[in-house]
C-alpha atoms as a PDB file:
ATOM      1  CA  UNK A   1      68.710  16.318 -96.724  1.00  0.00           C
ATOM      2  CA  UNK A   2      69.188  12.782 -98.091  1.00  0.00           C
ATOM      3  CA  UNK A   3      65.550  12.410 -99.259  1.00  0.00           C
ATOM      4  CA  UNK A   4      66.634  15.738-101.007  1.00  0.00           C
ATOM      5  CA  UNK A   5      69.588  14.492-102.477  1.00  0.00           C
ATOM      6  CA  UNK A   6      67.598  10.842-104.038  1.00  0.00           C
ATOM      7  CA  UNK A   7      64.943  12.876-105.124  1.00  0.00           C
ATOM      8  CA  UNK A   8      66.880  15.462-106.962  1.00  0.00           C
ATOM      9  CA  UNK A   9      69.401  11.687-108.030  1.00  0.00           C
ATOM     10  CA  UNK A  10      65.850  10.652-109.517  1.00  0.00           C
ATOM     11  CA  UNK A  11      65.426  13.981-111.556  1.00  0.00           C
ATOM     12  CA  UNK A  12      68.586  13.383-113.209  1.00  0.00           C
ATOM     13  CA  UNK A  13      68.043   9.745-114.540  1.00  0.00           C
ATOM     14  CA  UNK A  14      64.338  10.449-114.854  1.00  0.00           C
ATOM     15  CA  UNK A  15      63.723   9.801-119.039  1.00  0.00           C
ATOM     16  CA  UNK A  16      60.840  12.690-118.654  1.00  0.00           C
ATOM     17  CA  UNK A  17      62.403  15.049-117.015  1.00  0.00           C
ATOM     18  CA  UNK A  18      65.630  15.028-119.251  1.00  0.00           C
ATOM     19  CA  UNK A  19      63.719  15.424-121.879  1.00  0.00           C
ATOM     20  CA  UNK A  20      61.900  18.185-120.507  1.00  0.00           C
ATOM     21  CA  UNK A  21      65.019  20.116-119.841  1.00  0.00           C
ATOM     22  CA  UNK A  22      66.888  18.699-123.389  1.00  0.00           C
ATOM     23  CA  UNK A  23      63.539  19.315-125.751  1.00  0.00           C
ATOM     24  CA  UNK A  24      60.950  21.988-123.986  1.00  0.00           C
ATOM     25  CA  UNK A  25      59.293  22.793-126.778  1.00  0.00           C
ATOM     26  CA  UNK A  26      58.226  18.934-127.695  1.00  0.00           C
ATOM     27  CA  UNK A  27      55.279  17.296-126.968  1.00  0.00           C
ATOM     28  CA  UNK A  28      56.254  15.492-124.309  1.00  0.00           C
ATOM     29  CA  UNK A  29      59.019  18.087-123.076  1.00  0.00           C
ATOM     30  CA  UNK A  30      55.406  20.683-122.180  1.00  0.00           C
ATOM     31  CA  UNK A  31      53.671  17.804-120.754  1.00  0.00           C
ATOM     32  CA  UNK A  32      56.343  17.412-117.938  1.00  0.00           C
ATOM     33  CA  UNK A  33      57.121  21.310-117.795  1.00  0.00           C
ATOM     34  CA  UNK A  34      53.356  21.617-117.078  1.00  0.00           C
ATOM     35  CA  UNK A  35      54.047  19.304-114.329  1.00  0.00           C
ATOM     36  CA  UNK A  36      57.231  20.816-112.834  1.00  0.00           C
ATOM     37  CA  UNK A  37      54.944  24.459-112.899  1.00  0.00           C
ATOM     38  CA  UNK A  38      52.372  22.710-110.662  1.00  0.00           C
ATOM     39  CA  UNK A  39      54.753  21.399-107.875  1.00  0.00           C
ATOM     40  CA  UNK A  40      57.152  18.758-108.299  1.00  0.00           C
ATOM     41  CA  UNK A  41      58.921  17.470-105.438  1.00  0.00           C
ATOM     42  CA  UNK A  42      61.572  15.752-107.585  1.00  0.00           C
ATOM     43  CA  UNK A  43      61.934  18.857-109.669  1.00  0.00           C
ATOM     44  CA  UNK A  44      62.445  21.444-106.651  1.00  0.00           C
ATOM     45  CA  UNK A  45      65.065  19.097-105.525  1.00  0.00           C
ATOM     46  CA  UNK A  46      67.029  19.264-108.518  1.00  0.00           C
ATOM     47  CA  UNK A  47      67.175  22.727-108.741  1.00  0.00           C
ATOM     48  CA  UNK A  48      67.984  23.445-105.281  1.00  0.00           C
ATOM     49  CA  UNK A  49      70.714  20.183-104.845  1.00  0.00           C
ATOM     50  CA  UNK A  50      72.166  20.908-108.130  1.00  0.00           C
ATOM     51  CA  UNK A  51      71.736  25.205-108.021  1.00  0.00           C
ATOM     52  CA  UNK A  52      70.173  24.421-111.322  1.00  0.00           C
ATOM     53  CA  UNK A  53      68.616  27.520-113.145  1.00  0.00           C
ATOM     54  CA  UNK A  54      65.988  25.670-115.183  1.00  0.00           C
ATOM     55  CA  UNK A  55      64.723  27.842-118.151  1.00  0.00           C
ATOM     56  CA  UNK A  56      61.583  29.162-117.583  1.00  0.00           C
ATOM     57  CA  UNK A  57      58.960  27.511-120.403  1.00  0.00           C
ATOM     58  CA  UNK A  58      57.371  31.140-120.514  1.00  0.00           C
ATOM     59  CA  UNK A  59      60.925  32.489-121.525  1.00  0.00           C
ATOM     60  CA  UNK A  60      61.525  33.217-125.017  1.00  0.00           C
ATOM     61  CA  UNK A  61      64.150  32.267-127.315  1.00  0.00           C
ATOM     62  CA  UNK A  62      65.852  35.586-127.049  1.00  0.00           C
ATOM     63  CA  UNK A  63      66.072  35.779-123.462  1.00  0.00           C
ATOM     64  CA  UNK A  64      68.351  32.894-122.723  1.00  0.00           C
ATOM     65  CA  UNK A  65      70.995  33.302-120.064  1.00  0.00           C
ATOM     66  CA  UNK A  66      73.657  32.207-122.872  1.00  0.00           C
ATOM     67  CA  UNK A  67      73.074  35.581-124.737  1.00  0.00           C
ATOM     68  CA  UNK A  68      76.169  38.534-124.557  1.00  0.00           C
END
């Protein structure tokens, strides 16, 4: 559980990553959501330590969680 916990720690202060979940749709921000799709240990930590629900890149606009 505590390699969990630093690797999810390292998701959080991780420049790419934040900018993957801040700005999805930029250059960069596909480049590391490309990465998280194809298995990142850092990534799955994050969501599971934190009970993150990461938006899914494949989601559209309209379909966010924030919608009534």
């Amino acid at each position: 559980m505590e390699m969990k916990k630093l690797l999810a720690w390292w998701s959080k202060v991780c420049p790419g990553c934040n900018i993957g979940r801040k700005y999805p749709e930029s250059f960069i921000g596909q480049k590391v959501r490309n990465h998280w799709e194809k298995g990142c240990p850092s990534h799955n930590a994050y969501v599971e330590v934190y009970d993150s629900e990461e938006p899914s890149p494949k989601k559209s606009k309209g379909e966010s969680a924030h919608s009534q």
